[in-house]
Protein backbone atom coordinates (compact mmCIF):
# COMPACT_ATOMS: atom_id res chain seq x y z
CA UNK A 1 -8.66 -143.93 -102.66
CA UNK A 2 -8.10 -140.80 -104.16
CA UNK A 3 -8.68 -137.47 -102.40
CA UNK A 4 -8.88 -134.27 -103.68
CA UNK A 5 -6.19 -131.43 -103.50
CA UNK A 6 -7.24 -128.94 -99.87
CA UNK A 7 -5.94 -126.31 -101.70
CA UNK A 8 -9.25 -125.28 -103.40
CA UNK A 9 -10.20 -124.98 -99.20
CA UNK A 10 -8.05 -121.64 -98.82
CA UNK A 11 -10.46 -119.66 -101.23
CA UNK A 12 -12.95 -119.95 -98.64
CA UNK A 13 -13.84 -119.54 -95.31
CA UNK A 14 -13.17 -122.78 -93.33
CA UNK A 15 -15.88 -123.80 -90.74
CA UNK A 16 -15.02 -125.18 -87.50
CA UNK A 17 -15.93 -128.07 -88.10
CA UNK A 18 -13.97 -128.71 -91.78
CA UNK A 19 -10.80 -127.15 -89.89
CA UNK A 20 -11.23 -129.80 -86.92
CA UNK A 21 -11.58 -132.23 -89.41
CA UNK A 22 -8.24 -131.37 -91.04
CA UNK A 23 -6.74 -131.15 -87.90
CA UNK A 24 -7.44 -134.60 -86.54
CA UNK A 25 -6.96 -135.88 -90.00
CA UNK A 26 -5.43 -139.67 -90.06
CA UNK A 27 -4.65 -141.66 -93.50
CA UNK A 28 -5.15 -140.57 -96.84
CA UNK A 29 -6.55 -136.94 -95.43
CA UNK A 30 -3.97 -136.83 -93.72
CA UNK A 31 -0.94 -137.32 -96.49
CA UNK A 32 -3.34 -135.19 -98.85
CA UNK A 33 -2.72 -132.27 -95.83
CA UNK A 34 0.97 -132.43 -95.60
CA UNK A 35 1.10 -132.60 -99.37
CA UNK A 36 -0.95 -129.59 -100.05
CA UNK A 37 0.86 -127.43 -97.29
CA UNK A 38 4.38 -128.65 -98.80
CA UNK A 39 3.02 -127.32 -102.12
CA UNK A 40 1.35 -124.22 -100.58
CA UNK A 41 4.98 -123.65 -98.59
CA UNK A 42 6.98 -123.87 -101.65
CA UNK A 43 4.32 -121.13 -104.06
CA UNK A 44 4.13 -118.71 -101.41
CA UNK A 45 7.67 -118.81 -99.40
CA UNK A 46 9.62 -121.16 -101.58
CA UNK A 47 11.95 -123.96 -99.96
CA UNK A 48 14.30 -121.55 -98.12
CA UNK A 49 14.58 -122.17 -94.00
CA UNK A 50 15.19 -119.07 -92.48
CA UNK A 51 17.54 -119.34 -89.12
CA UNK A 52 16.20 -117.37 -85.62
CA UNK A 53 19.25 -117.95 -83.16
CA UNK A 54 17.89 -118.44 -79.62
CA UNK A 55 19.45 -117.19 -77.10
CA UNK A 56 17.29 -117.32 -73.83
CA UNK A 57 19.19 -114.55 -71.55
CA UNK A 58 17.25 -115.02 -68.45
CA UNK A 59 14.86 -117.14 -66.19
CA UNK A 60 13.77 -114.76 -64.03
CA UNK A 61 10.42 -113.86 -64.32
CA UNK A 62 7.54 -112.68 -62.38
CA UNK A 63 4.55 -114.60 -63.49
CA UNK A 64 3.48 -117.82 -62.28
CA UNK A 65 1.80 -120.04 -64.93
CA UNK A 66 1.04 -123.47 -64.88
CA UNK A 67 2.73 -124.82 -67.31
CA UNK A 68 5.90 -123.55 -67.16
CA UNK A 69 9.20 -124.93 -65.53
CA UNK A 70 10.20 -121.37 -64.81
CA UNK A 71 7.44 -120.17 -63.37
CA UNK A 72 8.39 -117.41 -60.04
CA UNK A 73 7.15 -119.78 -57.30
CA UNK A 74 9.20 -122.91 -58.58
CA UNK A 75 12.39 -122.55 -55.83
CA UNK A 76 14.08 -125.39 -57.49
CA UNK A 77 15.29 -123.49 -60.21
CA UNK A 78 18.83 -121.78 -60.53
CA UNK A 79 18.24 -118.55 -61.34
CA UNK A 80 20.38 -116.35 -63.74
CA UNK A 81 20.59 -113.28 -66.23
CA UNK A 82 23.57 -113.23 -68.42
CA UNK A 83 25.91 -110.31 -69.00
CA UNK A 84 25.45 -107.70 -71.29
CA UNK A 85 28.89 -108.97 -72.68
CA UNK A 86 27.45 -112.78 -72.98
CA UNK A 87 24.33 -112.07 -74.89
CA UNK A 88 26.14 -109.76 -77.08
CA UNK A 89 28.99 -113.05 -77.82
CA UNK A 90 25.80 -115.19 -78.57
CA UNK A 91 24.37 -112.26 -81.13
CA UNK A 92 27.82 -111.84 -82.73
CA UNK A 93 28.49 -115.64 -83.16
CA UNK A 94 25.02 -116.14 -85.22
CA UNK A 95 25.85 -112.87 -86.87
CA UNK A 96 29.60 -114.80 -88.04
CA UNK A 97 27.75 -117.75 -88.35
CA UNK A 98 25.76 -116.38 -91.44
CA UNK A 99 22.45 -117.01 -88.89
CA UNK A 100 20.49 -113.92 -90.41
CA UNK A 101 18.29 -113.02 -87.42
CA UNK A 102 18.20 -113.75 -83.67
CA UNK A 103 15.77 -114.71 -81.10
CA UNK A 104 16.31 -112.82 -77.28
CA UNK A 105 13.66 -114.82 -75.14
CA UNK A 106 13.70 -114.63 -70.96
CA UNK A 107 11.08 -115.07 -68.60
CA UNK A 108 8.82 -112.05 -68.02
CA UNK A 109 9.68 -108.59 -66.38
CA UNK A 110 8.88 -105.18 -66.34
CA UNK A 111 10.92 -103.57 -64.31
CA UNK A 112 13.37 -100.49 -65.33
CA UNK A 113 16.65 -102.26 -64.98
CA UNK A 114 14.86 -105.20 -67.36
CA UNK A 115 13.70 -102.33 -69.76
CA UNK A 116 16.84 -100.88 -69.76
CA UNK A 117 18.94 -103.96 -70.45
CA UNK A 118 17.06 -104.93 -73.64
CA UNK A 119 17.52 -101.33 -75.06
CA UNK A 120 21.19 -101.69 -74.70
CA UNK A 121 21.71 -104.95 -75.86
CA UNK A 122 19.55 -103.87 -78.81
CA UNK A 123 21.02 -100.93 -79.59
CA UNK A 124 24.58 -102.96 -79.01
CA UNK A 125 24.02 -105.49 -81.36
CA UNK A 126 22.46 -103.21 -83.96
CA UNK A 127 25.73 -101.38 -83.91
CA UNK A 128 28.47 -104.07 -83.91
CA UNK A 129 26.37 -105.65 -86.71
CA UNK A 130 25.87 -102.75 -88.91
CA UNK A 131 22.27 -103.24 -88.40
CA UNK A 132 23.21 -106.49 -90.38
CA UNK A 133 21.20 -108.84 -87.77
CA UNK A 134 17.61 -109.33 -87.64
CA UNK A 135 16.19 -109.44 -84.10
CA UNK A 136 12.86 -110.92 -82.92
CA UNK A 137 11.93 -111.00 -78.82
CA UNK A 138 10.30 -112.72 -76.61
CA UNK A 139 10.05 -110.93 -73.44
CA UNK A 140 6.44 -111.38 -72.68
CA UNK A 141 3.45 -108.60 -71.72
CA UNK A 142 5.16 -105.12 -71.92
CA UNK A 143 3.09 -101.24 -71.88
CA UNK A 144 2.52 -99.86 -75.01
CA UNK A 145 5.57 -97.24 -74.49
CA UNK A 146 8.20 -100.33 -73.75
CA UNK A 147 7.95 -101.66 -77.33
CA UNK A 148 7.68 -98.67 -78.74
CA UNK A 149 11.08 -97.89 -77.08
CA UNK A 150 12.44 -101.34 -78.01
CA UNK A 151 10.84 -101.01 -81.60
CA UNK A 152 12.72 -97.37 -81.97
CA UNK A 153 16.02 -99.51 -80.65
CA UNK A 154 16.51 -101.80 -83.01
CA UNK A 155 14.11 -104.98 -82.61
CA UNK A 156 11.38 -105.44 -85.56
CA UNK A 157 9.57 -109.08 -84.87
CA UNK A 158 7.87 -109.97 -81.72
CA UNK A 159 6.71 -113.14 -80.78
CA UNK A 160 3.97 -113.22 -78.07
CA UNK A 161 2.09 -116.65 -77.85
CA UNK A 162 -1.64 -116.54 -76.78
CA UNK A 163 -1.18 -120.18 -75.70
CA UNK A 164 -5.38 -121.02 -76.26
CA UNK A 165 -8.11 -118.87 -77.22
CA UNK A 166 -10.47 -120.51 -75.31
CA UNK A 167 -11.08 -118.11 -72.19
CA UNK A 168 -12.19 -120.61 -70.00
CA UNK A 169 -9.06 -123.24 -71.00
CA UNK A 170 -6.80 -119.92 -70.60
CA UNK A 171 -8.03 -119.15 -66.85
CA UNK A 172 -7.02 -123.16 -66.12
CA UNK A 173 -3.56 -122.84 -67.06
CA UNK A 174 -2.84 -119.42 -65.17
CA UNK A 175 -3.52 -118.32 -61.82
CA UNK A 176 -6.53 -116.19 -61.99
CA UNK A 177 -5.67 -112.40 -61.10
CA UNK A 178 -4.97 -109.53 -63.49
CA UNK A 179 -1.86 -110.02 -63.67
CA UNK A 180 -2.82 -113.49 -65.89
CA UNK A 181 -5.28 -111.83 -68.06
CA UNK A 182 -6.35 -112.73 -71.42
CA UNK A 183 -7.47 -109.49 -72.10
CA UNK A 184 -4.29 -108.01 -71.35
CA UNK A 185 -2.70 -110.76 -73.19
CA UNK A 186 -5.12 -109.29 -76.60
CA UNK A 187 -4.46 -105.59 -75.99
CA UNK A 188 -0.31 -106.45 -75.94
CA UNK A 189 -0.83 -108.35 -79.05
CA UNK A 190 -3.05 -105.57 -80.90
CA UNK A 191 -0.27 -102.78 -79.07
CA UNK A 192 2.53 -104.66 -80.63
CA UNK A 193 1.04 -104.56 -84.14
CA UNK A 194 0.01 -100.77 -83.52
CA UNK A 195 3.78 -100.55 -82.82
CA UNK A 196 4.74 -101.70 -86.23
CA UNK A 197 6.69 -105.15 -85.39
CA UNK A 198 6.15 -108.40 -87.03
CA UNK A 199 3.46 -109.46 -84.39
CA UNK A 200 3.96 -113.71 -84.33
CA UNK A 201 1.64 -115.85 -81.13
CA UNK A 202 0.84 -119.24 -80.89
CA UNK A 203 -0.95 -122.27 -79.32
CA UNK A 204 0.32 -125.11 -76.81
CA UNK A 205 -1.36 -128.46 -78.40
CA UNK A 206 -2.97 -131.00 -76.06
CA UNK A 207 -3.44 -128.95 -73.36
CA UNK A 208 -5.36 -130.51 -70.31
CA UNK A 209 -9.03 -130.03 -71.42
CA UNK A 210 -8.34 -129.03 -74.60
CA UNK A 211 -10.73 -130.33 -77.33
CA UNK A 212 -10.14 -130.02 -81.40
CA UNK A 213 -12.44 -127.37 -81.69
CA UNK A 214 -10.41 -125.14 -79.61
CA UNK A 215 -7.51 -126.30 -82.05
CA UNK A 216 -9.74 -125.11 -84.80
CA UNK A 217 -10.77 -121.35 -83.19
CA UNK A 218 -6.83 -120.89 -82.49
CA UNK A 219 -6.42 -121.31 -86.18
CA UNK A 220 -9.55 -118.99 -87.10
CA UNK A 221 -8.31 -116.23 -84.38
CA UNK A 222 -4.86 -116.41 -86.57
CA UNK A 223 -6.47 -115.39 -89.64
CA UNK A 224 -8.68 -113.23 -88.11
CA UNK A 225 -6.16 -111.24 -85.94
CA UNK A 226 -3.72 -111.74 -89.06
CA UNK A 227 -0.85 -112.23 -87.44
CA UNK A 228 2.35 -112.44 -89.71
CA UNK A 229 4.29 -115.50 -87.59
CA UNK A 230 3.42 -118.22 -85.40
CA UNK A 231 5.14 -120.33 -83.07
CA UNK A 232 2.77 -123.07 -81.60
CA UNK A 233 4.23 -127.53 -81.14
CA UNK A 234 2.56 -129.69 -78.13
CA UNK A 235 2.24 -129.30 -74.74
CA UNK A 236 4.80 -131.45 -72.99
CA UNK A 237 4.70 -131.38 -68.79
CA UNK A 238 6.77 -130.29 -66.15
CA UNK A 239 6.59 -132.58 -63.21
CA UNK A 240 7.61 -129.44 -60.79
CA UNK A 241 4.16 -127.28 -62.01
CA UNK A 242 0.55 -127.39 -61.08
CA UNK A 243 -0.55 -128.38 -64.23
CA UNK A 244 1.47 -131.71 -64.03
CA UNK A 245 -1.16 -133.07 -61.30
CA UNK A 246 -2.96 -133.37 -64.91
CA UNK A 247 -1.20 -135.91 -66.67
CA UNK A 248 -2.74 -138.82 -66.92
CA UNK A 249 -6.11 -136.78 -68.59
CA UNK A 250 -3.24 -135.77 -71.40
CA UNK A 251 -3.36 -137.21 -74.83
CA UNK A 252 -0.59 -139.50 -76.02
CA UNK A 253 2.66 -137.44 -77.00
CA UNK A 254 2.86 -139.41 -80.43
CA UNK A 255 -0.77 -137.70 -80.58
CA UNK A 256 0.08 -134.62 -79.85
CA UNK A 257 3.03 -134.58 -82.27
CA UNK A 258 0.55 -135.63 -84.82
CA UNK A 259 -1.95 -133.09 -84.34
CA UNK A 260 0.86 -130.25 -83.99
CA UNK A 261 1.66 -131.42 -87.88
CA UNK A 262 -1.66 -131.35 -88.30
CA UNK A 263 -2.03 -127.71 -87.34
CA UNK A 264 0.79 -126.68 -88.74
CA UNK A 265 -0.12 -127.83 -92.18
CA UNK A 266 -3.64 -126.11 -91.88
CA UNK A 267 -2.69 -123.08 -90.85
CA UNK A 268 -0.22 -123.47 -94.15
CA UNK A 269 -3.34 -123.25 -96.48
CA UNK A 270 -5.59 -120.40 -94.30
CA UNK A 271 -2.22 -118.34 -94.50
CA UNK A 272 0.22 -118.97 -96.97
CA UNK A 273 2.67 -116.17 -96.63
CA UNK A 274 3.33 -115.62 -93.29
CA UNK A 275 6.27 -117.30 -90.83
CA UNK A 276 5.61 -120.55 -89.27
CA UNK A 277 8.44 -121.96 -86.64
CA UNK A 278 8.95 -125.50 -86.29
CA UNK A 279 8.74 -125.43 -82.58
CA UNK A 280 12.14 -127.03 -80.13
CA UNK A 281 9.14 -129.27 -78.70
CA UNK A 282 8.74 -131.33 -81.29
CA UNK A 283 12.22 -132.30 -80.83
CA UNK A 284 11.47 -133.77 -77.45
CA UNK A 285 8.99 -136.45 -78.71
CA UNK A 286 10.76 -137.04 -81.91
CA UNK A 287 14.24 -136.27 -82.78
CA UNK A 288 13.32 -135.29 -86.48
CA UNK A 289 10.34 -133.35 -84.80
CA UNK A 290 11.66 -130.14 -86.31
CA UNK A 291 13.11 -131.80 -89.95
CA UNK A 292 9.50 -132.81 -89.95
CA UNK A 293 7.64 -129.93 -89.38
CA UNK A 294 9.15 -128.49 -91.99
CA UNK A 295 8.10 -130.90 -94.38
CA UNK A 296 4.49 -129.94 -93.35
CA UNK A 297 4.85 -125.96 -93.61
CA UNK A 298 7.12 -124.68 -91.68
CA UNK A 299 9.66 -122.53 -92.54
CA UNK A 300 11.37 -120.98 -89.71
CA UNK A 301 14.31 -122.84 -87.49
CA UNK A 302 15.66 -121.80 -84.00
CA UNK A 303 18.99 -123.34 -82.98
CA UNK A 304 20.10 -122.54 -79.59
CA UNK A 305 22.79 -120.44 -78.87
CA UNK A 306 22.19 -119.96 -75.54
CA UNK A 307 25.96 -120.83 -73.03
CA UNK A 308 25.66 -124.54 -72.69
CA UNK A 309 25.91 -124.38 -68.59
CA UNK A 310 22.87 -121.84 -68.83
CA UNK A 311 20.64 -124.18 -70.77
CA UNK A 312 19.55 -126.52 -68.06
CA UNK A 313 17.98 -123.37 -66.21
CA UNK A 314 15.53 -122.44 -68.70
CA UNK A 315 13.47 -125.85 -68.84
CA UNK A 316 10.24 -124.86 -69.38
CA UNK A 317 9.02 -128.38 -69.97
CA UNK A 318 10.69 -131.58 -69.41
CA UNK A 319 13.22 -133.43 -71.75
CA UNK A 320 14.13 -130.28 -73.61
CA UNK A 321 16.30 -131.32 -76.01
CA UNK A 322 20.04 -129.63 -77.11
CA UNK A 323 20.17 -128.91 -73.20
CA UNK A 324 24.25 -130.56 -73.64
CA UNK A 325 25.01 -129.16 -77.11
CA UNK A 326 27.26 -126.07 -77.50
CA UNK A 327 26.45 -123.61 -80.50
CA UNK A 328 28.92 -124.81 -82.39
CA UNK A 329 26.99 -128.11 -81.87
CA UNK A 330 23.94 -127.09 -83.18
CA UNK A 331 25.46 -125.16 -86.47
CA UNK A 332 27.49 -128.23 -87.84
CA UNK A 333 24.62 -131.03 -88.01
CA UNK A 334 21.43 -128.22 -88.24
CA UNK A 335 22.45 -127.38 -91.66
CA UNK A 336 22.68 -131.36 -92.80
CA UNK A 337 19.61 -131.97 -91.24
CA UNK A 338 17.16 -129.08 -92.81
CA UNK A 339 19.06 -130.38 -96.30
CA UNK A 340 18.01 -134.19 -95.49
CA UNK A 341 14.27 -132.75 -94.97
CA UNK A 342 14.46 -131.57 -98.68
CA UNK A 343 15.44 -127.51 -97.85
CA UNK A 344 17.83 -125.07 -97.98
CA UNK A 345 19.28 -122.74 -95.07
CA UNK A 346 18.62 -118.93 -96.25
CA UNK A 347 22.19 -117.35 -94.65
CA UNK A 348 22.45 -114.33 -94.29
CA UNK A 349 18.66 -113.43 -95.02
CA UNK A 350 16.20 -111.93 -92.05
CA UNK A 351 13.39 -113.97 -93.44
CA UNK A 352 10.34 -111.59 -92.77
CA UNK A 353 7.12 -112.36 -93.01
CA UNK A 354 5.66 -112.03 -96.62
CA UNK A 355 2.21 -111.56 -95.06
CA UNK A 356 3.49 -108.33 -92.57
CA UNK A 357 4.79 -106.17 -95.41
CA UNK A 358 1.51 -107.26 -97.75
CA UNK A 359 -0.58 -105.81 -94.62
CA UNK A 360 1.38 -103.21 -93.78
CA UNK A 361 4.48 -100.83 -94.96
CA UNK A 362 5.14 -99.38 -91.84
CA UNK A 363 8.10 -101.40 -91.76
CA UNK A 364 10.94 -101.54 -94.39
CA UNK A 365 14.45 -103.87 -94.10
């Protein structure tokens, strides 16, 4: 059977429908999709992975979803923040490492000390780097005047994942106050682009409840919000959160690795320039998870550089992989790895979104 190219699809505007049928594609659709987006990857960022180390400073955070391992009212979790002097080590050994860019990620907090922290660090690393090393965070819901002061500091890509944009699906996975809001969650994102960063979100895939055509309007609200990154793989429990009481509803996990291609690949052809991650979770159901998301359109990589005896405290789901590995670890096979899935490692470069500076030139490296 032969099927045509989806390429032709990106001149138009996708239905729900013909993006839930991508989505859930199986067989010949299905190799047709991952074809297309390798293609579509290759025209529009060409085969280069770009590195984001991860270093995930803290689990100490404030809200309580879920979903998440870390969430403030799980006591069974060691609690830490590293030094000043520790995160800078971790930003200094992907800057020697030829990493490019770095990822600071910690649970969510507002407070002074917190705000005050990141600007140093920032402005730290900026400094011993020669503002050499590209920094992206991950620090959650923030006022408007808090990433402006970060922005002004140093850090130019922010990832803030909307994790469904169904409003109903959202209210079941957080406790529902305003301190959970989706609305909130919209303004930060729209604040963040205001701002000037590299605004990146994302989706969790197979949520409890979660149907295709949510899938689909994730993929829609992408385009439409035009976000220039996104980080989004499959929703894997956490036996110690609510939303673990809902696991045998769940889809398979070979399912929702397959649909996390899926969407990854789709979201390839409705935006062909911007950032897509291949996320650490598709590592826990396969161990090429990541190798083959980028065969399907991703292009961004994040090996963890977080202290080894840290990285067993910031399980947000279970069977997190790399949890033993050093960051040495991860830099001698990573490299051998992204070349055995057909790419190249792009040292030395940031890696910014295409899309962002086609949208916008508030921003220049």
């Amino acid at each position: 059977m032969t099927v045509k190219p989806l390429n032709i699809l990106i001149s138009k505007n996708l239905s729900v429908s013909e993006l839930t049928k991508l989505i859930g594609a199986t067989g010949n659709l299905r190799s047709q999709l991952k074809q297309d987006a390798a293609q579509t990857t290759l025209a529009n960022r060409g085969n280069k992975v770009f590195y984001r180390g991860l270093i995930e400073f803290s689990n100490i955070c404030t809200k309580d979803c879920y979903y998440c391992g870390i969430r403030k009212s799980n006591s069974n979790v060691e609690r830490y923040i590293l030094a000043e002097e520790t995160v800078m080590d971790a930003a200094l050994f992907a800057h020697k490492n030829h990493y490019g860019s770095i990822v600071l990620q910690s649970g969510e907090r507002s407070d002074s000390y917190f705000i005050e922290f990141i600007n140093r660090i920032l402005a730290g690393i900026k400094k011993e780097t020669d503002n050499k090393l590209g920094i992206t965070l991950s620090l959650g819901e923030q006022s408007p005047e808090v990433y402006k002061d970060w922005f002004s500091n140093g850090a130019h890509r922010y990832l803030l994942r909307i994790e469904t944009t169904n409003q109903l699906l959202y209210k079941t996975i957080h406790p529902n106050d305003e301190t959970h809001s989706f609305g909130k969650r919209i303004a930060c994102l729209e604040n963040l682009k205001a701002t000037g960063y590299q605004t990146g979100t994302g989706v969790m895939i197979g949520l409890p409840g979660q149907t295709m055509e949510d899938l689909a309007n994730d993929l829609l609200f992408f385009k439409l919000f035009d976000v220039d990154m996104v980080g989004m793989g499959p929703y894997i429990e956490h036996e110690l959160t609510p939303l673990y009481e809902a696991k045998d509803h769940l889809w398979p996990l070979q399912r929702r690795f397959d649909v996390a291609l899926n969407m990854i690949a789709t979201l390839r052809l409705l935006m062909p320039d911007i950032n897509i991650a291949a996320a650490t979770a598709l590592q826990s159901i396969d161990p090429m998870g990541r190798e083959k998301a980028l065969q399907w359109g991703a292009n961004i990589i994040m090996p963890n550089i977080t202290p080894t005896q840290h990285r067993k405290n910031y399980l947000l789901y279970q069977n997190k992989p790399c949890t033993e590995e050093g960051a040495d670890d991860c830099s001698s096979c990573l490299k051998l790895r992204i070349e055995m899935a057909g790419k190249e490692v792009g040292f030395d470069e940031w890696g910014d979104s295409e899309h962002f500076f086609k949208r916008s030139l508030t921003f220049k490296k």
